[in-house]
PDB file of N, CA and C in Angstrom:
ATOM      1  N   UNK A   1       8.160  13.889   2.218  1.00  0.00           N
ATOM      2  CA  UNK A   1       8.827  12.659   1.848  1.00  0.00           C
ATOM      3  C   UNK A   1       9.531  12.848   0.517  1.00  0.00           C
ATOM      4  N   UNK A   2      10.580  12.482   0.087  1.00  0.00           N
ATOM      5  CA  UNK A   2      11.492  12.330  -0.933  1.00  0.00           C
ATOM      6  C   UNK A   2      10.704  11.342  -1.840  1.00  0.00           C
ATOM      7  N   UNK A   3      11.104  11.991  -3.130  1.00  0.00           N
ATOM      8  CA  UNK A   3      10.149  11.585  -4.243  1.00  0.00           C
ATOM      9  C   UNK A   3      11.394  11.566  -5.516  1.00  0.00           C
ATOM     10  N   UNK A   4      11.292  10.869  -6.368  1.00  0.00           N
ATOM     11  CA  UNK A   4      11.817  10.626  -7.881  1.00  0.00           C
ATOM     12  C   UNK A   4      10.413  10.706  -8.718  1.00  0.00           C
ATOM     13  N   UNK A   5      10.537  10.971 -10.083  1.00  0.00           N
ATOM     14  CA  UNK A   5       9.537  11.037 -10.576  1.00  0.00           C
ATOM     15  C   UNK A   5      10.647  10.971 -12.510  1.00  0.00           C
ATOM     16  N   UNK A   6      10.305  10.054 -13.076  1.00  0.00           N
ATOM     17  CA  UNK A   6      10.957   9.692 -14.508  1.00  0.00           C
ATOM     18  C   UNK A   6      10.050   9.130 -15.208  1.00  0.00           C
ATOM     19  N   UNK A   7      10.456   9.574 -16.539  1.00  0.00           N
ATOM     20  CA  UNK A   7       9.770   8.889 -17.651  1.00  0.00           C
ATOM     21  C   UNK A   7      10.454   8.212 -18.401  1.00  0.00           C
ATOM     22  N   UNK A   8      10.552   6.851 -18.860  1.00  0.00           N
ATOM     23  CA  UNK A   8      10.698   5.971 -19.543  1.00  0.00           C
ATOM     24  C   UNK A   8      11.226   5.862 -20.884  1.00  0.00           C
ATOM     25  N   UNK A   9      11.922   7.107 -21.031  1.00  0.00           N
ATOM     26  CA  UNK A   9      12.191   7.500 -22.014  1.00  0.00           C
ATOM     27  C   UNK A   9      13.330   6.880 -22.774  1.00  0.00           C
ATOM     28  N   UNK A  10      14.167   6.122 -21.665  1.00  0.00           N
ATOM     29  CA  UNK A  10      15.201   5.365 -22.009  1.00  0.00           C
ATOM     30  C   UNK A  10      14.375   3.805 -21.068  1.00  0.00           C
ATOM     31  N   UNK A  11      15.449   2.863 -21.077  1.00  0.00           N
ATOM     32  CA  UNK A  11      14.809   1.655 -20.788  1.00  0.00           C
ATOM     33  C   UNK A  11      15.467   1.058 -19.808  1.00  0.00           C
ATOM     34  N   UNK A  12      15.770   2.233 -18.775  1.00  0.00           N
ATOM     35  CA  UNK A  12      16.617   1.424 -17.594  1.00  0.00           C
ATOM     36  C   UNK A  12      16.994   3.139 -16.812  1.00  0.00           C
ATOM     37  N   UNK A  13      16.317   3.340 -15.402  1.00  0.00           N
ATOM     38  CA  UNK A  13      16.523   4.794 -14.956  1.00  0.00           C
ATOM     39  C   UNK A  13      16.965   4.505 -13.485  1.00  0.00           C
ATOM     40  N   UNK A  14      17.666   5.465 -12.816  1.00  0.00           N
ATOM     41  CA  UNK A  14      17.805   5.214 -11.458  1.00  0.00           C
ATOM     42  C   UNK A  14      16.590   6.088 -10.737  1.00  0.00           C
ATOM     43  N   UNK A  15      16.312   5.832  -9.660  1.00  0.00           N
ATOM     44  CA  UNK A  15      15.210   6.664  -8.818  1.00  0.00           C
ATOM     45  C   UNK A  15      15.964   7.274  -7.520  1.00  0.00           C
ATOM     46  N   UNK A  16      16.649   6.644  -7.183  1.00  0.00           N
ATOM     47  CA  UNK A  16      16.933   6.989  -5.783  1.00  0.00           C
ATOM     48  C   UNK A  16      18.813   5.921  -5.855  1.00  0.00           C
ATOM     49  N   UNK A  17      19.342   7.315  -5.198  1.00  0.00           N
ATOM     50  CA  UNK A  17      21.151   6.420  -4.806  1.00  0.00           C
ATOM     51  C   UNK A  17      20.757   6.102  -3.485  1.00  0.00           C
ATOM     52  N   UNK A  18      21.963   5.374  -3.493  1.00  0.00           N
ATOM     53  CA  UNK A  18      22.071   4.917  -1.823  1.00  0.00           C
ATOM     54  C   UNK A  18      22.626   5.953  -0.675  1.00  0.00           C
ATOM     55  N   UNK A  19      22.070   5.461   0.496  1.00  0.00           N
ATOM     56  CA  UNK A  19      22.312   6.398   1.425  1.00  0.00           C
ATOM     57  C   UNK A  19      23.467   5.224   2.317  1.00  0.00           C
ATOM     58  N   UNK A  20      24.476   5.476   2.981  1.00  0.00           N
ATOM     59  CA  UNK A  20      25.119   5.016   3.754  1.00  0.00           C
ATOM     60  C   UNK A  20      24.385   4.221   4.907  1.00  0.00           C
ATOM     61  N   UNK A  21      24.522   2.830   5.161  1.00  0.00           N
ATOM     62  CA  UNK A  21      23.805   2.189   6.437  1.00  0.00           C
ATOM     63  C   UNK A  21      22.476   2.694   6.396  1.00  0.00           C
ATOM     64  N   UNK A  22      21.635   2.851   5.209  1.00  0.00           N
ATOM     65  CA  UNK A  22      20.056   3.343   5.158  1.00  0.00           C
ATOM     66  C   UNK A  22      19.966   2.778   4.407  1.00  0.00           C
ATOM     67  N   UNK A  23      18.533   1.901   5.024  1.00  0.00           N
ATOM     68  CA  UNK A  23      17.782   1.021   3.947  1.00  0.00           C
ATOM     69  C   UNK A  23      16.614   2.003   2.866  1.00  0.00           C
ATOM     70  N   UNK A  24      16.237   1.602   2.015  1.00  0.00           N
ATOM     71  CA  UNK A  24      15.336   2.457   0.860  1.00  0.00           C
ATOM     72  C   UNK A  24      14.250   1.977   0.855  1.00  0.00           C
ATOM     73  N   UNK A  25      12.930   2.595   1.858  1.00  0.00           N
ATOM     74  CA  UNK A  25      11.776   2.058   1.680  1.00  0.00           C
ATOM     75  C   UNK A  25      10.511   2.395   0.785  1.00  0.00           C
ATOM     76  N   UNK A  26      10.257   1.999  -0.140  1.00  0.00           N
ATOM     77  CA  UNK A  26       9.176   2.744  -0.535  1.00  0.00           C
ATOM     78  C   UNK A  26       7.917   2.617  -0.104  1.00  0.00           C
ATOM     79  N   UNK A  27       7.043   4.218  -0.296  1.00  0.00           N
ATOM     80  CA  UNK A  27       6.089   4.077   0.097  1.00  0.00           C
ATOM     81  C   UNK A  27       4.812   4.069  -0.384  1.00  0.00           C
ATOM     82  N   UNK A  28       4.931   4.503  -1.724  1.00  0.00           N
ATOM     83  CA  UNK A  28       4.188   4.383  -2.545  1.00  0.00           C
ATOM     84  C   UNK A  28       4.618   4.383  -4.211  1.00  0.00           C
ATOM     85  N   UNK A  29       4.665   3.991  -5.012  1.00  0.00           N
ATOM     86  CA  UNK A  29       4.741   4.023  -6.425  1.00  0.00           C
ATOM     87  C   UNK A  29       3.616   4.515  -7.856  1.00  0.00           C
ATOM     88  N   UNK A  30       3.371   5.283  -8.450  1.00  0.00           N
ATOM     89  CA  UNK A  30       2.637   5.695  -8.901  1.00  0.00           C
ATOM     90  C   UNK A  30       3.102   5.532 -10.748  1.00  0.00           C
ATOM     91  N   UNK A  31       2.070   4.602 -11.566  1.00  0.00           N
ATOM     92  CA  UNK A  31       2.909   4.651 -12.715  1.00  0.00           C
ATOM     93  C   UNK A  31       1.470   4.996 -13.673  1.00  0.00           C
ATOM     94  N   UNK A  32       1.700   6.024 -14.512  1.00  0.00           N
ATOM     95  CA  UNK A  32       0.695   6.728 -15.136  1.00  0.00           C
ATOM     96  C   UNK A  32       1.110   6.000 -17.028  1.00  0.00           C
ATOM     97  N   UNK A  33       0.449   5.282 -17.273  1.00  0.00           N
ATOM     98  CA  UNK A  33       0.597   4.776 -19.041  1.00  0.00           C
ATOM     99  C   UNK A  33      -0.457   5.012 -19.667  1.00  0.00           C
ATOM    100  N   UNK A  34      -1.161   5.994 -19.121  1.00  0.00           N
ATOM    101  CA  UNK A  34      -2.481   6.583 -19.561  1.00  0.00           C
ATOM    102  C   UNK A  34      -2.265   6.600 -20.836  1.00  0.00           C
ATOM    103  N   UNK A  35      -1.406   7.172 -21.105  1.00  0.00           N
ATOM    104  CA  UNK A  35      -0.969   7.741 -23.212  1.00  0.00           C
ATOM    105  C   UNK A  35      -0.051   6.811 -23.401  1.00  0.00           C
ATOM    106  N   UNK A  36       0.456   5.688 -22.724  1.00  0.00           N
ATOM    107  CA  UNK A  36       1.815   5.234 -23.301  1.00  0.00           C
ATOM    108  C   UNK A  36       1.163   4.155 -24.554  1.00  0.00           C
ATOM    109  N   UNK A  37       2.135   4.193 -25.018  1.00  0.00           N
ATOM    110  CA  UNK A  37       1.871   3.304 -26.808  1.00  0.00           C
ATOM    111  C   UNK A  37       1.797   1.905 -26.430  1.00  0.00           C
ATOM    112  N   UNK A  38       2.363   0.899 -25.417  1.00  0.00           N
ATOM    113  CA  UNK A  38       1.879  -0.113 -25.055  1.00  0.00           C
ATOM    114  C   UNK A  38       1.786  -0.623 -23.879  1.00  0.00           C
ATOM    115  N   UNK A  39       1.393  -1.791 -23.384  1.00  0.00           N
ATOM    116  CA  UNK A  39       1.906  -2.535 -22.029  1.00  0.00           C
ATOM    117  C   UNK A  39       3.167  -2.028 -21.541  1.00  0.00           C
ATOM    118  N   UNK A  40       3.155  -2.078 -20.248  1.00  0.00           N
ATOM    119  CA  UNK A  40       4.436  -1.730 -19.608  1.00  0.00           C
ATOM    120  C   UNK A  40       4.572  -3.059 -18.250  1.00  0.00           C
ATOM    121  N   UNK A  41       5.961  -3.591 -18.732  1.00  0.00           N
ATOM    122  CA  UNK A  41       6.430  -4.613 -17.330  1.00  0.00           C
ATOM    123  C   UNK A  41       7.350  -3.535 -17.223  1.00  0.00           C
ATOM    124  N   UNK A  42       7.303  -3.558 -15.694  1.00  0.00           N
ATOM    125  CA  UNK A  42       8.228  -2.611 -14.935  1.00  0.00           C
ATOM    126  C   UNK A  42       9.208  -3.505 -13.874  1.00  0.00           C
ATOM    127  N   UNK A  43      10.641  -3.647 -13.775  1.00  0.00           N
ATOM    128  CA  UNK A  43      11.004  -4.350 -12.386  1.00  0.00           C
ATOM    129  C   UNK A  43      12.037  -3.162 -11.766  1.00  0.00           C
ATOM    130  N   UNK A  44      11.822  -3.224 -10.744  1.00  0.00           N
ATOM    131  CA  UNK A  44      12.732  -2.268  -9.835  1.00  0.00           C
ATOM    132  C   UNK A  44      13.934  -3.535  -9.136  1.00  0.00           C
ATOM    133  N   UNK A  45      14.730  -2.645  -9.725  1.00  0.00           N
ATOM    134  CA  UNK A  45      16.345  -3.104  -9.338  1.00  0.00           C
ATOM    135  C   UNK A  45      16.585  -2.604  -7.667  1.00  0.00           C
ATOM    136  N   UNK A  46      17.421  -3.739  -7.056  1.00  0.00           N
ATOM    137  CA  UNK A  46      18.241  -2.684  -5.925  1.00  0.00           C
ATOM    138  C   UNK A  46      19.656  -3.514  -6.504  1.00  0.00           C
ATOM    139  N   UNK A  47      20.730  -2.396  -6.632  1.00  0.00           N
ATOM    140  CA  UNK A  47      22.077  -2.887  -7.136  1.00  0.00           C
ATOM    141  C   UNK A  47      23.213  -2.044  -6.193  1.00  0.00           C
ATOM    142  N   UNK A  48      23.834  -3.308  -5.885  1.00  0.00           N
ATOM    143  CA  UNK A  48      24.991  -2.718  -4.640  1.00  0.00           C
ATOM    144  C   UNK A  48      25.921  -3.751  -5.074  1.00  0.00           C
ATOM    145  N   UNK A  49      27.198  -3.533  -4.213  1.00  0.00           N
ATOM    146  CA  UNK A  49      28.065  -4.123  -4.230  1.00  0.00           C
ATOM    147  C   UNK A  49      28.599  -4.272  -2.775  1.00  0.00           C
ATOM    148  N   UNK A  50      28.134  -5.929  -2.352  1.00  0.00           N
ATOM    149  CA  UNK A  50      28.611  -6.484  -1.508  1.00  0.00           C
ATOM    150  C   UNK A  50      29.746  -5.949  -0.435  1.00  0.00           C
ATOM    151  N   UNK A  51      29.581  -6.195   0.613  1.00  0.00           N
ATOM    152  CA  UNK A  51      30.980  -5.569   1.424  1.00  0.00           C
ATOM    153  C   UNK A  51      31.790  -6.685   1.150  1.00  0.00           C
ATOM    154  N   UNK A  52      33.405  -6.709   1.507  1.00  0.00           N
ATOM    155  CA  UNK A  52      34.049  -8.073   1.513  1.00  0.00           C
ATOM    156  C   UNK A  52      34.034  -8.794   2.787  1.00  0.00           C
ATOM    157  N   UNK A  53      33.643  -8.599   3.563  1.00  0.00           N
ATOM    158  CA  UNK A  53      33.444  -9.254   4.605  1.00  0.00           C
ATOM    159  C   UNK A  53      32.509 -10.905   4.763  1.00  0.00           C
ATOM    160  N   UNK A  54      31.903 -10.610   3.387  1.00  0.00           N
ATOM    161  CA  UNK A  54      30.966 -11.709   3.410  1.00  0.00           C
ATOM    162  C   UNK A  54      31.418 -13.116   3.103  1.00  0.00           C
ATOM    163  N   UNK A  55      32.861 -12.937   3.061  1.00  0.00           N
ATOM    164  CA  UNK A  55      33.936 -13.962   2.474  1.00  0.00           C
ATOM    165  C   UNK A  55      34.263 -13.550   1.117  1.00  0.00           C
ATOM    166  N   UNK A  56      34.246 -12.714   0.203  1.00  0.00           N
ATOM    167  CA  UNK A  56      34.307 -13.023  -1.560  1.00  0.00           C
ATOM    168  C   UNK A  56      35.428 -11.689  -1.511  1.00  0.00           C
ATOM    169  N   UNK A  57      36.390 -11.583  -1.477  1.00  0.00           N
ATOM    170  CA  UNK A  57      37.995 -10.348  -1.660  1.00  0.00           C
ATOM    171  C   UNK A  57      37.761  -9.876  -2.559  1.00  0.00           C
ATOM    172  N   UNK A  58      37.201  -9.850  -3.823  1.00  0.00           N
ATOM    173  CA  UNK A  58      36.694  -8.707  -4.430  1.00  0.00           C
ATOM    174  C   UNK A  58      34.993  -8.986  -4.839  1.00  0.00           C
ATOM    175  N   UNK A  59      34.635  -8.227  -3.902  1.00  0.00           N
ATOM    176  CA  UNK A  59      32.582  -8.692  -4.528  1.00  0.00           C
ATOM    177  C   UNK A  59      32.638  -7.328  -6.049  1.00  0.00           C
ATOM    178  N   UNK A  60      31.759  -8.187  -6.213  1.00  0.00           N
ATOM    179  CA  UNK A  60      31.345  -7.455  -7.575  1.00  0.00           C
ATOM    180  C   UNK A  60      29.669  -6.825  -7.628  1.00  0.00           C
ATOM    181  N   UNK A  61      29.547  -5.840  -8.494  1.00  0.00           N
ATOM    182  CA  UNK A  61      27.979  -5.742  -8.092  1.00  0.00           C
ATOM    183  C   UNK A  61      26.949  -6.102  -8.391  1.00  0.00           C
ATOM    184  N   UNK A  62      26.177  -6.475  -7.795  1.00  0.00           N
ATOM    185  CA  UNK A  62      24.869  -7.184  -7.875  1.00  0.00           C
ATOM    186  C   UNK A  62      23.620  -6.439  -7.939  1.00  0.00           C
ATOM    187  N   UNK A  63      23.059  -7.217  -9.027  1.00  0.00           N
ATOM    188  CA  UNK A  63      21.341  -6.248  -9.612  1.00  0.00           C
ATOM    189  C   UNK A  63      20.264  -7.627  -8.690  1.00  0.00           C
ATOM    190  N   UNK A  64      19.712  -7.046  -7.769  1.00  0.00           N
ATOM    191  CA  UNK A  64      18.969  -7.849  -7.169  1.00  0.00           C
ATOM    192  C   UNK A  64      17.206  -7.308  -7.725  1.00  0.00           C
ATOM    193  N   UNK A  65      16.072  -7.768  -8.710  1.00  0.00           N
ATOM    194  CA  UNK A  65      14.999  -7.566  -8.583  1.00  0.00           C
ATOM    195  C   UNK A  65      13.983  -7.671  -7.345  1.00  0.00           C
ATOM    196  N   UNK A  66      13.723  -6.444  -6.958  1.00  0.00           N
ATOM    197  CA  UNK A  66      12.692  -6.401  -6.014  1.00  0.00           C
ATOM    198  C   UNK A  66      11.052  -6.615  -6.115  1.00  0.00           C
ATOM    199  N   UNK A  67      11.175  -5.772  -7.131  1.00  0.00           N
ATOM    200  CA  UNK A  67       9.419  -6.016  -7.661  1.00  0.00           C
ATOM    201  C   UNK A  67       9.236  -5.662  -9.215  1.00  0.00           C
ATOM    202  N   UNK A  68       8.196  -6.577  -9.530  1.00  0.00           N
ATOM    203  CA  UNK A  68       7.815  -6.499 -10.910  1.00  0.00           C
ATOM    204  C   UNK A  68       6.389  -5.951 -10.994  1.00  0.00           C
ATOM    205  N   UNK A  69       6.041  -4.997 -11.701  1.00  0.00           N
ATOM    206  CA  UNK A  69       4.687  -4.843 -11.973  1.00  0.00           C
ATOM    207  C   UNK A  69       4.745  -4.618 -13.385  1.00  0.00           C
ATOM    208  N   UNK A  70       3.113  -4.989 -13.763  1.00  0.00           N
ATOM    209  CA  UNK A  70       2.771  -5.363 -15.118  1.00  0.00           C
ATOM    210  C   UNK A  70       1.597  -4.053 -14.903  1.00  0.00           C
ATOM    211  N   UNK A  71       2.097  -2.739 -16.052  1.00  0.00           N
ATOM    212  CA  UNK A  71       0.725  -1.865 -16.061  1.00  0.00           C
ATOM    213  C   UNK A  71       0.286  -2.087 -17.855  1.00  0.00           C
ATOM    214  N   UNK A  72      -0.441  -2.067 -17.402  1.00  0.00           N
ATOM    215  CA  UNK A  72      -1.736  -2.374 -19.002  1.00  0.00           C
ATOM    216  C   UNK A  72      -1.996  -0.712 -19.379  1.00  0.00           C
ATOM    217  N   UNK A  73      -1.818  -0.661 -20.833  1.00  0.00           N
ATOM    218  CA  UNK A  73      -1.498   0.613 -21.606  1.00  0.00           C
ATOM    219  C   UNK A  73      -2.897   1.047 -21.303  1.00  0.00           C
ATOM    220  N   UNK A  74      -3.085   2.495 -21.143  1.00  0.00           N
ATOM    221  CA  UNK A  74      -4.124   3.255 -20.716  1.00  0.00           C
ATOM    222  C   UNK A  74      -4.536   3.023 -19.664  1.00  0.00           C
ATOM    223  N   UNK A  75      -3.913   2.758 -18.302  1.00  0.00           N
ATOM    224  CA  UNK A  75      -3.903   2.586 -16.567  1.00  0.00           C
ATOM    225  C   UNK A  75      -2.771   3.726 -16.206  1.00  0.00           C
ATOM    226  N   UNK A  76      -3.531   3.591 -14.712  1.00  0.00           N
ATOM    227  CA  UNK A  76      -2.352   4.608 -13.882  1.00  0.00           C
ATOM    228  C   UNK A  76      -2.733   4.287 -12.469  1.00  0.00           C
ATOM    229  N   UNK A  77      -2.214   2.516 -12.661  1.00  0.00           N
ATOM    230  CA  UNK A  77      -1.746   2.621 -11.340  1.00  0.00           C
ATOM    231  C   UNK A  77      -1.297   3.174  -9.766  1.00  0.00           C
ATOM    232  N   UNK A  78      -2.334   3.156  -8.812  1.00  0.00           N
ATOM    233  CA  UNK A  78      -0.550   2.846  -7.795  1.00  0.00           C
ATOM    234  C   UNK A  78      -0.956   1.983  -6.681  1.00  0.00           C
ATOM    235  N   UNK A  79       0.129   1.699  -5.930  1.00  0.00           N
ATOM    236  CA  UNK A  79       0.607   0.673  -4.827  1.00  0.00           C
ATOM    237  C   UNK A  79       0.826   1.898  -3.516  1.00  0.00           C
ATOM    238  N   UNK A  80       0.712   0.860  -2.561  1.00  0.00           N
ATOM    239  CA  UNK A  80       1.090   1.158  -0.954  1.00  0.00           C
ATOM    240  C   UNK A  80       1.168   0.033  -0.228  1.00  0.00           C
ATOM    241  N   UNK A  81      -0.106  -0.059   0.268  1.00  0.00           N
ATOM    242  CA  UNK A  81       0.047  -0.974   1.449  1.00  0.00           C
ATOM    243  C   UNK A  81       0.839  -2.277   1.498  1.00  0.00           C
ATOM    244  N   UNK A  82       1.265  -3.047   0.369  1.00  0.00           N
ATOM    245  CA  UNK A  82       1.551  -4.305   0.496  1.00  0.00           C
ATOM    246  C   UNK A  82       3.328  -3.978   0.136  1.00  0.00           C
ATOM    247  N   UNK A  83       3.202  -2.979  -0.076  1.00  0.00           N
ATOM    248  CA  UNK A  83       4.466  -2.620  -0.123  1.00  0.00           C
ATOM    249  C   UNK A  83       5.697  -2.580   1.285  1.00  0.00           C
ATOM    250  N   UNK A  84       5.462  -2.466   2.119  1.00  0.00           N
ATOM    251  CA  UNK A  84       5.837  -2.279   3.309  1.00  0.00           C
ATOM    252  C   UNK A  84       6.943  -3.395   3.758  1.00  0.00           C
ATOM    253  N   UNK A  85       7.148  -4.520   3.243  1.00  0.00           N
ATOM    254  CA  UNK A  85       8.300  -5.634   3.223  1.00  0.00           C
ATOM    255  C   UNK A  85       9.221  -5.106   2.131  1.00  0.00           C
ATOM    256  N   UNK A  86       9.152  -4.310   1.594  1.00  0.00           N
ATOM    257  CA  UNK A  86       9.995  -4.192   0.779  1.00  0.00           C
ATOM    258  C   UNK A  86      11.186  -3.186   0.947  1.00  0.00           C
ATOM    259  N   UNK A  87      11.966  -3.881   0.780  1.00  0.00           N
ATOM    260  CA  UNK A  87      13.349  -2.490   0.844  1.00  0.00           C
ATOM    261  C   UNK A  87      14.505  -2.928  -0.028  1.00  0.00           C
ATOM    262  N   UNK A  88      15.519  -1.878  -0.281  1.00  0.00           N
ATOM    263  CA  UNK A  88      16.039  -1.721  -0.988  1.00  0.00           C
ATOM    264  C   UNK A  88      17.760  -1.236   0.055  1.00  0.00           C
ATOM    265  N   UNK A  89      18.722  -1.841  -0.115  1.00  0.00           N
ATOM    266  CA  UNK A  89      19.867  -1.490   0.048  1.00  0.00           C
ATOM    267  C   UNK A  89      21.064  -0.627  -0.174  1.00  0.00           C
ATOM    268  N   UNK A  90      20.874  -0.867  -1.794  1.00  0.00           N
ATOM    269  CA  UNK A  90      21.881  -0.144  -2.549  1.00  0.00           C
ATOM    270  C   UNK A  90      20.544   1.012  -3.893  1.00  0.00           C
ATOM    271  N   UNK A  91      21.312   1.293  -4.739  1.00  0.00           N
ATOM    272  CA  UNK A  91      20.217   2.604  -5.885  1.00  0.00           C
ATOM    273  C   UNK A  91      19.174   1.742  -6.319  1.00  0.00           C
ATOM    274  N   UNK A  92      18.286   2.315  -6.330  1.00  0.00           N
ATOM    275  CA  UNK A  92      16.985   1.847  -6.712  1.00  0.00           C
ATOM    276  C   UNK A  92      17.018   2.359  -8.575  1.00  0.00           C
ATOM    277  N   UNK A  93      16.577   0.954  -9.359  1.00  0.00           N
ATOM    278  CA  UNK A  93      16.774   1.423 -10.458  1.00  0.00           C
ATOM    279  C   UNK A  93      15.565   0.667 -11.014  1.00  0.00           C
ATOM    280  N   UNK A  94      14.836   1.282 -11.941  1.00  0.00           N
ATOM    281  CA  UNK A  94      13.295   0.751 -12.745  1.00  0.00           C
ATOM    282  C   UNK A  94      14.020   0.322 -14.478  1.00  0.00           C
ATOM    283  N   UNK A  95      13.167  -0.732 -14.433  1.00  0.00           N
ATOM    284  CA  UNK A  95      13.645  -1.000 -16.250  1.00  0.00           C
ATOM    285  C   UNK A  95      12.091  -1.250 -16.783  1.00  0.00           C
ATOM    286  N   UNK A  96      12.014  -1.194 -18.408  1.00  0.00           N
ATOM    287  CA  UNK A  96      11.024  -1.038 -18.668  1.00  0.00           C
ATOM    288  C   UNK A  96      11.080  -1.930 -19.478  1.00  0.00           C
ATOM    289  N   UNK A  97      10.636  -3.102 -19.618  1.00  0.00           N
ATOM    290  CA  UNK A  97      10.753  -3.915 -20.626  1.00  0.00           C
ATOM    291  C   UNK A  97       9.391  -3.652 -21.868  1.00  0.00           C
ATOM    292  N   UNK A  98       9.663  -4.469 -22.971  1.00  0.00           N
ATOM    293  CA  UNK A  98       8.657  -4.004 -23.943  1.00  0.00           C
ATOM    294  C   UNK A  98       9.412  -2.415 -24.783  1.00  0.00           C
ATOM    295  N   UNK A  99      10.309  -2.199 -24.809  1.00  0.00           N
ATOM    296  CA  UNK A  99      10.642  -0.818 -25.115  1.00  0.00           C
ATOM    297  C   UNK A  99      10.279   0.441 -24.492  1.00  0.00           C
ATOM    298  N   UNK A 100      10.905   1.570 -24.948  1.00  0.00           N
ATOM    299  CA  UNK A 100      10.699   2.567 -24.482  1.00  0.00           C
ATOM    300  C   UNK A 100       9.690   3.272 -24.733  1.00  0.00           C
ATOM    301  N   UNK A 101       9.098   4.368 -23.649  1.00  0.00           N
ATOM    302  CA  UNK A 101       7.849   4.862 -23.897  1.00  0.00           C
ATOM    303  C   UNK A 101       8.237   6.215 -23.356  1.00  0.00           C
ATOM    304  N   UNK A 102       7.902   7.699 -23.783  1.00  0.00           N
ATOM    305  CA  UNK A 102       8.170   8.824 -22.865  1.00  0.00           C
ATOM    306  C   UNK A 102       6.711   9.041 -21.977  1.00  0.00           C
ATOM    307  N   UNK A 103       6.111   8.271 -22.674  1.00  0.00           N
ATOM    308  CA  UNK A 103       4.276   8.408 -21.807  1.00  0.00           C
ATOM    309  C   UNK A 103       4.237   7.435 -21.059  1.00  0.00           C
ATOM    310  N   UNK A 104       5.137   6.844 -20.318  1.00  0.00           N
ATOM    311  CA  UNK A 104       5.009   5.677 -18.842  1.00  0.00           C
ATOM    312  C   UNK A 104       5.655   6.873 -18.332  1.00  0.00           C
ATOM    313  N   UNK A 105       5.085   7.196 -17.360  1.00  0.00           N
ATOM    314  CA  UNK A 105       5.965   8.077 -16.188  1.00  0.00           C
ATOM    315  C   UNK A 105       5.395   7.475 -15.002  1.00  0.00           C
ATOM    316  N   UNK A 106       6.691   6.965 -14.298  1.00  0.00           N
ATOM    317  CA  UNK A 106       6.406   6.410 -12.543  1.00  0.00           C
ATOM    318  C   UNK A 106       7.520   7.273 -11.473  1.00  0.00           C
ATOM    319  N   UNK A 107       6.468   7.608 -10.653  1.00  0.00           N
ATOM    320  CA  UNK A 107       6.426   8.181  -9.711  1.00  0.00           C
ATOM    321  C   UNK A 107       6.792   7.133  -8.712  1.00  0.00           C
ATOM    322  N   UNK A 108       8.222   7.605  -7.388  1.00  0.00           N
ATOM    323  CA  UNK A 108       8.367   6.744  -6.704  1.00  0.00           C
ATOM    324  C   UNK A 108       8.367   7.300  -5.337  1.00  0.00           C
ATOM    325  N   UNK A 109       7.721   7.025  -4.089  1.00  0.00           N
ATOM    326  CA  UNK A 109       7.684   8.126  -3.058  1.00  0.00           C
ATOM    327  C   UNK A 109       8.695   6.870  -2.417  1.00  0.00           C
ATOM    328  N   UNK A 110       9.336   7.657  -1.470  1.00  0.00           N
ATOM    329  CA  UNK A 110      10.106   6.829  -0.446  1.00  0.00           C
ATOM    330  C   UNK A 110      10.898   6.905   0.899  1.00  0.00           C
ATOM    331  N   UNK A 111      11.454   6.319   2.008  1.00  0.00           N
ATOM    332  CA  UNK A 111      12.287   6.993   3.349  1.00  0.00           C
ATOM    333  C   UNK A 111      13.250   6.407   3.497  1.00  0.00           C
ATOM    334  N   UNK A 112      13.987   6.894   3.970  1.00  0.00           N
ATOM    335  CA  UNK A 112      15.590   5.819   4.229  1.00  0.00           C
ATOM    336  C   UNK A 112      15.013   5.720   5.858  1.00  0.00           C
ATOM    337  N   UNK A 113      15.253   4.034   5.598  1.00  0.00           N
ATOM    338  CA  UNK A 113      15.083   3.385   6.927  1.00  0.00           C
ATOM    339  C   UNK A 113      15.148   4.476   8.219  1.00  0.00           C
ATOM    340  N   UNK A 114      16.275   5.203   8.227  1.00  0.00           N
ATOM    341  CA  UNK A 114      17.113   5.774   9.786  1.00  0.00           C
ATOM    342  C   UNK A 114      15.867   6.957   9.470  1.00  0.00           C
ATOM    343  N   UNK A 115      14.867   6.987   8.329  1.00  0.00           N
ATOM    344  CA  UNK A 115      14.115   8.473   8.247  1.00  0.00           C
ATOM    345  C   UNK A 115      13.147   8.071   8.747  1.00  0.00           C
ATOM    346  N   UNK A 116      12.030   8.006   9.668  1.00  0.00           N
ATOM    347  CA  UNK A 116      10.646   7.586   9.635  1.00  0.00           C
ATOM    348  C   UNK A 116       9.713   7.913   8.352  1.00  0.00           C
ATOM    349  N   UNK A 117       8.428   7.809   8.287  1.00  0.00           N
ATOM    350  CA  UNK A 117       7.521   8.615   7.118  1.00  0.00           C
ATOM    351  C   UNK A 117       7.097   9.842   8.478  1.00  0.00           C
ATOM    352  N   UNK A 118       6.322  10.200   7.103  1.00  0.00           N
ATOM    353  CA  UNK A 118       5.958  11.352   7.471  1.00  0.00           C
ATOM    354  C   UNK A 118       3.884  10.823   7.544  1.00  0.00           C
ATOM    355  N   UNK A 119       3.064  10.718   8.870  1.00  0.00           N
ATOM    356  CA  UNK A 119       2.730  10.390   9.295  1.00  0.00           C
ATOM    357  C   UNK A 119       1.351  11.071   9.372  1.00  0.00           C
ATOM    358  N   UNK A 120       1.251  12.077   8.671  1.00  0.00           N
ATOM    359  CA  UNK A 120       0.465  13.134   8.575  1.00  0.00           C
ATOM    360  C   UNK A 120       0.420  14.535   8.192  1.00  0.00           C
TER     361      UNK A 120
END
């Protein structure tokens, strides 16, 4: 399975571009703040730009928040199962609010819709 893996080093990263007519599912997320210097709110962006078809002759692009998680400094998180409603359209992008940290590193596993997982 296709994986991103960044550290927080700046305060806004992409994980994954878009794939053509493939949705972006993740399948697991892994965020390690074991050493990071404080709290970490995390929200994952999906940002695309509209087709024009939707009525609007020039769409512009849109930062849609998908999920927010809150990791508490010295945790290392992760997620799966409830994850599974979630998808993503356009680049998947993480912001880190609270400032920057190079010791938050999140790990993002994931499939483009048209990909199945990998099952075993």
């Amino acid at each position: 399975m296709p994986s991103s893996v960044v550290t927080m080093a700046v305060a806004t990263r992409t994980l994954v571009t878009e794939r053509r007519n493939a949705k972006i599912r993740p399948d697991s997320i892994f965020v390690d703040n074991v050493n990071g210097a404080a709290d970490a709110v995390l929200v994952f962006n999906d940002v695309f730009t509209p087709s024009v078809s939707n009525g609007v002759a020039v769409p512009v692009l849109q930062t849609v928040p998908r999920l927010q998680l809150n990791i508490g400094m010295g945790t290392a998180p992760s997620t799966m199962d409830w994850m599974k409603n979630i998808s993503f359209v356009g680049l998947v992008q993480v912001v880190r609010g609270g400032g920057i940290d190079a010791n938050c590193v999140v790990s993002f596993i994931y499939h483009f819709e048209d990909d199945p997982p990998d099952m075993g």
